[in-house]
N, C-alpha and C. Protein backbone atom coordinates (compact mmCIF):
# COMPACT_ATOMS: atom_id res chain seq x y z
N UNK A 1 -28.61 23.57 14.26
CA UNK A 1 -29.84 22.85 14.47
C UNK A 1 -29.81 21.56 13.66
N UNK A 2 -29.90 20.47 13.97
CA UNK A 2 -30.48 19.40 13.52
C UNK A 2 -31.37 19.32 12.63
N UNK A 3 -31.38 18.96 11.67
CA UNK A 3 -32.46 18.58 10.45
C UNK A 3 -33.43 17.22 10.77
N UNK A 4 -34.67 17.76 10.82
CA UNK A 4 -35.64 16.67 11.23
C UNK A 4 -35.93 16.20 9.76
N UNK A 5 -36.15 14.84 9.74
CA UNK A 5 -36.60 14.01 8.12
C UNK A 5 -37.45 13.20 9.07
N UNK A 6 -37.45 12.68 10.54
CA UNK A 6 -38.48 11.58 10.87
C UNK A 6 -40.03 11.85 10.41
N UNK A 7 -40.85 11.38 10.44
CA UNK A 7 -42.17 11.63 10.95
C UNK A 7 -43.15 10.88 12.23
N UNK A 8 -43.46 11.75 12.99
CA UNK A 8 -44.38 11.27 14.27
C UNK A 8 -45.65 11.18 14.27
N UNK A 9 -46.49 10.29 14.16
CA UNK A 9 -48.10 10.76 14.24
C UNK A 9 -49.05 10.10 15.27
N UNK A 10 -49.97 10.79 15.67
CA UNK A 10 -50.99 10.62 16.65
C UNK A 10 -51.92 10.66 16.98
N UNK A 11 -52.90 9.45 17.18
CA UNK A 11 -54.22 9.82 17.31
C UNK A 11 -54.62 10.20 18.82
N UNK A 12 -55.64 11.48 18.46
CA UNK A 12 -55.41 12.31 19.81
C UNK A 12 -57.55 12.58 19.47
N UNK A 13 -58.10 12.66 20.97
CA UNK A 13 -59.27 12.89 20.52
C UNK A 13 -59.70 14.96 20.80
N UNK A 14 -60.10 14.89 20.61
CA UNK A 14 -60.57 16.57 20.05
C UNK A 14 -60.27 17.56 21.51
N UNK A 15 -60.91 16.61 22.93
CA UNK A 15 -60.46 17.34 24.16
C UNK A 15 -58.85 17.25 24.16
N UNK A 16 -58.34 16.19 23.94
CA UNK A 16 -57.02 16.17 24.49
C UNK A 16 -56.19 16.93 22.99
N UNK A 17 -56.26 16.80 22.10
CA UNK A 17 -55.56 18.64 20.98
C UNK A 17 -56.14 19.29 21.90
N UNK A 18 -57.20 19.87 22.24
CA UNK A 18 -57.31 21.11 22.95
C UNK A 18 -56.46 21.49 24.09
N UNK A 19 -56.84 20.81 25.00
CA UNK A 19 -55.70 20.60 26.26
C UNK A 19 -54.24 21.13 25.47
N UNK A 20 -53.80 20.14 24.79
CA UNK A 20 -52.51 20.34 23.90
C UNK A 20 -52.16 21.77 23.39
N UNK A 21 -53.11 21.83 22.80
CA UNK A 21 -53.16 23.01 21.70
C UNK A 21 -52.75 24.32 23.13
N UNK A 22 -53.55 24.15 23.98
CA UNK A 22 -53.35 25.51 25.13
C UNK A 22 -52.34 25.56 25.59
N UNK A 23 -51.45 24.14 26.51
CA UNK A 23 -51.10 24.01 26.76
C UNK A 23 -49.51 24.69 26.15
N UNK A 24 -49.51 24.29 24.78
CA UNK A 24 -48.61 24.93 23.93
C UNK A 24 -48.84 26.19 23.48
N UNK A 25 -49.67 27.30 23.51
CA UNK A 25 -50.05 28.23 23.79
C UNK A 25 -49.50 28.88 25.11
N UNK A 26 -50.32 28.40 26.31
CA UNK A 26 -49.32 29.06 27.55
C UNK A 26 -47.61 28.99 27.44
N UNK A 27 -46.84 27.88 26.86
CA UNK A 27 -45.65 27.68 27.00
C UNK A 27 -45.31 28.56 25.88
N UNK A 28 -45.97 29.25 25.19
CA UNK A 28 -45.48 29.71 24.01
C UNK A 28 -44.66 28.82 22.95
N UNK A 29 -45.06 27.80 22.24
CA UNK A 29 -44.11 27.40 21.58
C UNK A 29 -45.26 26.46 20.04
N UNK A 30 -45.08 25.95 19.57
CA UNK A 30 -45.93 25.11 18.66
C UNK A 30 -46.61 24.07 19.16
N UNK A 31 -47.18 23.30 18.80
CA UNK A 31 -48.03 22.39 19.06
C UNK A 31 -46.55 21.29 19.36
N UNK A 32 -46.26 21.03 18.13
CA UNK A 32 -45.62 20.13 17.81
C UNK A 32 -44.23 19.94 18.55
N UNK A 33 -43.84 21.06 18.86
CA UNK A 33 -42.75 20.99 19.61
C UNK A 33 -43.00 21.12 21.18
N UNK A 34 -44.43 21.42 21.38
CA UNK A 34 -44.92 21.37 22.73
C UNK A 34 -45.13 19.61 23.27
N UNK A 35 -45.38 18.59 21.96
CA UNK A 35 -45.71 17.68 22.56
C UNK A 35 -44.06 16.90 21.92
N UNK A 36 -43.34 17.05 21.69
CA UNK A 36 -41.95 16.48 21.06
C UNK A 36 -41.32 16.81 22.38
N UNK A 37 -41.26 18.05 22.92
CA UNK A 37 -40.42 18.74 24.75
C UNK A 37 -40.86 17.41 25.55
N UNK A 38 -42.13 17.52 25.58
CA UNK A 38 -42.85 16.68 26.64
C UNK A 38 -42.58 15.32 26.32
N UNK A 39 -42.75 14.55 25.60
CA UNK A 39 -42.61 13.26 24.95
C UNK A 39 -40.78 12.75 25.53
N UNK A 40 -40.10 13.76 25.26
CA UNK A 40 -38.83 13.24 25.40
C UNK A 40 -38.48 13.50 26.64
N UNK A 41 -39.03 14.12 27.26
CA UNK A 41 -38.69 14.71 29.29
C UNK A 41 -39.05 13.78 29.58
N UNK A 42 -40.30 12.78 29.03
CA UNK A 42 -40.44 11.33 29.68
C UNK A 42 -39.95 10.55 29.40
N UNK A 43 -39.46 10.49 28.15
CA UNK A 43 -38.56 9.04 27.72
C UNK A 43 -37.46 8.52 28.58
N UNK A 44 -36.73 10.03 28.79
CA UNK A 44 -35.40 10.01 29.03
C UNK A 44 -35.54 10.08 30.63
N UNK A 45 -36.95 10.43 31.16
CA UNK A 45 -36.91 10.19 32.92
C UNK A 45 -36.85 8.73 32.95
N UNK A 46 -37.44 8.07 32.04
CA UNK A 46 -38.16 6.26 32.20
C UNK A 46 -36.46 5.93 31.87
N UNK A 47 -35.75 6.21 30.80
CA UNK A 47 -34.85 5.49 30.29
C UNK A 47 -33.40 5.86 31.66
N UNK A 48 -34.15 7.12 32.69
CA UNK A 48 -32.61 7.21 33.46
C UNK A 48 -32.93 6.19 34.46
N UNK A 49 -34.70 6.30 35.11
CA UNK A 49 -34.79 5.11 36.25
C UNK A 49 -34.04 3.69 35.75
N UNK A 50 -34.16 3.70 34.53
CA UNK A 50 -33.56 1.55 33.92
C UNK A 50 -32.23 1.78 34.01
N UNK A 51 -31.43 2.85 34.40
CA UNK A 51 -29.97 2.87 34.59
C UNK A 51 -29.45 3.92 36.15
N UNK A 52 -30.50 3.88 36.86
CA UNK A 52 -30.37 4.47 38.52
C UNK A 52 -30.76 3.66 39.43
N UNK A 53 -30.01 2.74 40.17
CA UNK A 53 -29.95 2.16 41.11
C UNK A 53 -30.34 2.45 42.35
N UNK A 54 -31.33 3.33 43.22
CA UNK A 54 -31.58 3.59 44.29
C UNK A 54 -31.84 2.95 45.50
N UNK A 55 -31.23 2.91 46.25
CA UNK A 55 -31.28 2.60 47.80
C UNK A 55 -31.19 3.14 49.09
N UNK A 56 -31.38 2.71 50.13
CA UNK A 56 -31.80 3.49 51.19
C UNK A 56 -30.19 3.65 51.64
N UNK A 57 -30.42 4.92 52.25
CA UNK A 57 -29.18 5.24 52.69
C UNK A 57 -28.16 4.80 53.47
N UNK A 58 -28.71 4.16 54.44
CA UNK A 58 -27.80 3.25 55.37
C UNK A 58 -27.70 1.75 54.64
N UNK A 59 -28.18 1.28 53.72
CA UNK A 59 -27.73 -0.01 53.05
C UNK A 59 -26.62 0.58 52.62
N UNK A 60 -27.21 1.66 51.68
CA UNK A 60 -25.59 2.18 50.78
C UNK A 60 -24.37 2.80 51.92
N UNK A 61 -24.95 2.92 53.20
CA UNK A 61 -23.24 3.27 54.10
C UNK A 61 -22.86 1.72 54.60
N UNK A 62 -23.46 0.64 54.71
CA UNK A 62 -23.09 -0.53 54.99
C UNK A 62 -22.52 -1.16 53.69
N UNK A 63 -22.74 -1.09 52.50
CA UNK A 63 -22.29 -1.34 51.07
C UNK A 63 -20.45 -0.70 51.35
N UNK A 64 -21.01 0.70 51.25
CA UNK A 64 -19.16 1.35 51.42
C UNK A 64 -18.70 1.10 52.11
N UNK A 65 -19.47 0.95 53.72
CA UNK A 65 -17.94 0.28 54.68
C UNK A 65 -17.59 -1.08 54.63
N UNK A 66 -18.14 -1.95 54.30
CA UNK A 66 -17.69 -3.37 53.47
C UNK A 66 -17.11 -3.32 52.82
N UNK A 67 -17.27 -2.30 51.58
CA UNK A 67 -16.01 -2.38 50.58
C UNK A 67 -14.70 -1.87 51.40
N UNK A 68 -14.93 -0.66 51.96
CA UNK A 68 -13.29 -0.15 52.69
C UNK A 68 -12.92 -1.17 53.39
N UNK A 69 -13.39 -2.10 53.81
CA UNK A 69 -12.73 -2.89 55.12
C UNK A 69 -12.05 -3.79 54.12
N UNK A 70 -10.73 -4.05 54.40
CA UNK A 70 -10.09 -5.43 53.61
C UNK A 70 -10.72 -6.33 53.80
N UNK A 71 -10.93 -7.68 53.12
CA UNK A 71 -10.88 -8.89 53.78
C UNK A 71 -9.66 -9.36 52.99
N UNK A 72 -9.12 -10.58 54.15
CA UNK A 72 -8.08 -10.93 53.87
C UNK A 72 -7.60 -12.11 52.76
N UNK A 73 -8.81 -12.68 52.33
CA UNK A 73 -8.94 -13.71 50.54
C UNK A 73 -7.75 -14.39 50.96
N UNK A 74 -7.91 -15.38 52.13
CA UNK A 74 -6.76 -16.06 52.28
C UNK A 74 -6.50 -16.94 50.68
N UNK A 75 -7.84 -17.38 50.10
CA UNK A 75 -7.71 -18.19 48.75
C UNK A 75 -7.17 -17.12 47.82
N UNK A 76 -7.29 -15.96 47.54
CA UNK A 76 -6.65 -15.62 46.46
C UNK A 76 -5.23 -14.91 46.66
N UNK A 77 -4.97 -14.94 48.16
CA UNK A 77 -3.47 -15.14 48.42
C UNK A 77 -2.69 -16.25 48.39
N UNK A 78 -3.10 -17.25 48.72
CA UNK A 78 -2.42 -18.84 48.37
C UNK A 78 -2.27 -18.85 46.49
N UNK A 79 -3.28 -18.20 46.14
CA UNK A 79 -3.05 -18.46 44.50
C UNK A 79 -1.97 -17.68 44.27
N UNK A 80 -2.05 -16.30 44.41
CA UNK A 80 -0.87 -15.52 44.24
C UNK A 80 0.34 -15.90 44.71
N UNK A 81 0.18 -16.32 45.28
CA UNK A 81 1.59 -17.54 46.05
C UNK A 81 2.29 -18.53 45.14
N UNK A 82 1.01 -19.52 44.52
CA UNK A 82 1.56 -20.29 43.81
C UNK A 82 1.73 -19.84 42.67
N UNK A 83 1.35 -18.82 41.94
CA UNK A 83 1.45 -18.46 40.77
C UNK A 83 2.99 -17.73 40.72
N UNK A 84 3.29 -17.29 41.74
CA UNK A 84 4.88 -16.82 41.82
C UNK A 84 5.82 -17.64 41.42
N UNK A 85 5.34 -18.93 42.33
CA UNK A 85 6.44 -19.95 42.14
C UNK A 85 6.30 -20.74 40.83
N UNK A 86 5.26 -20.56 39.88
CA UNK A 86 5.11 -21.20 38.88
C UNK A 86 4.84 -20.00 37.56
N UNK A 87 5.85 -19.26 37.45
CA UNK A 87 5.11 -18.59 35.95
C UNK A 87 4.67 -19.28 34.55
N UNK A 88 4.01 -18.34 34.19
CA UNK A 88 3.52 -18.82 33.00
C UNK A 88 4.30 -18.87 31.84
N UNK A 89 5.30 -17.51 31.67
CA UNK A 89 6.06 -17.03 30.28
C UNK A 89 7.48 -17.61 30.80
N UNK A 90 7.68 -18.76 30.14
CA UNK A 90 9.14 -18.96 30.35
C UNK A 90 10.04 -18.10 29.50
N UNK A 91 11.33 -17.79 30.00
CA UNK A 91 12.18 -16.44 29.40
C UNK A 91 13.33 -17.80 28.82
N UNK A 92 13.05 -16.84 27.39
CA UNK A 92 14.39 -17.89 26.29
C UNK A 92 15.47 -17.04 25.93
C-alpha cells in the first residue's frame, strides 16, 4: 500500500456530507475513501477523453483505406533519386 502524506479538503454543505456520508455507507467503505474512488474515476475519465480521439466510423474506414493505398510521391522519389547520385558521407 502506498503511504498517503497529501492532504485534501472540502467545503461541502450539510445535505451534500449526508448524501456522501450514505452514499459511502451503501458502498461500504469510509467517507473519505468513498469520495477519493469517486474523485479519481472522474479525473482519469476527463484526463482519457484529452487523449481519445473519436470518430465516426466510416471517416475512420476512409482514413485506413487512404493510408493502405500507395501514393506514388513522385517528389519524394525524384529526391531519393538524387540523393543516390549525390551522397553525403564521402568514404576516405
Amino acid at each position: 500500500m502506498v503511504a498517503k502524506s497529501d492532504r485534501l479538503e472540502a467545503r461541502v454543505s450539510r445535505e451534500q456530507r449526508k448524501t456522501l456520508e450514505r452514499a459511502a455507507n451503501l458502498a461500504g467503505t469510509s467517507l473519505s475513501a468513498f469520495v477519493i474512488d469517486a474523485a479519481m474515476e472522474r479525473a482519469q475519465d476527463l484526463v482519457a477523453a484529452q487523449l481519445t480521439t473519436t470518430v465516426p466510423a466510416d471517416f475512420f474506414d476512409r482514413v485506413i483505406g487512404a493510408i493502405d493505398r500507395a501514393d506514388s510521391a513522385p517528389g519524394l522519389a525524384n529526391a531519393a533519386r538524387r540523393a543516390e547520385r549525390r551522397p553525403r558521407i564521402a568514404n576516405r
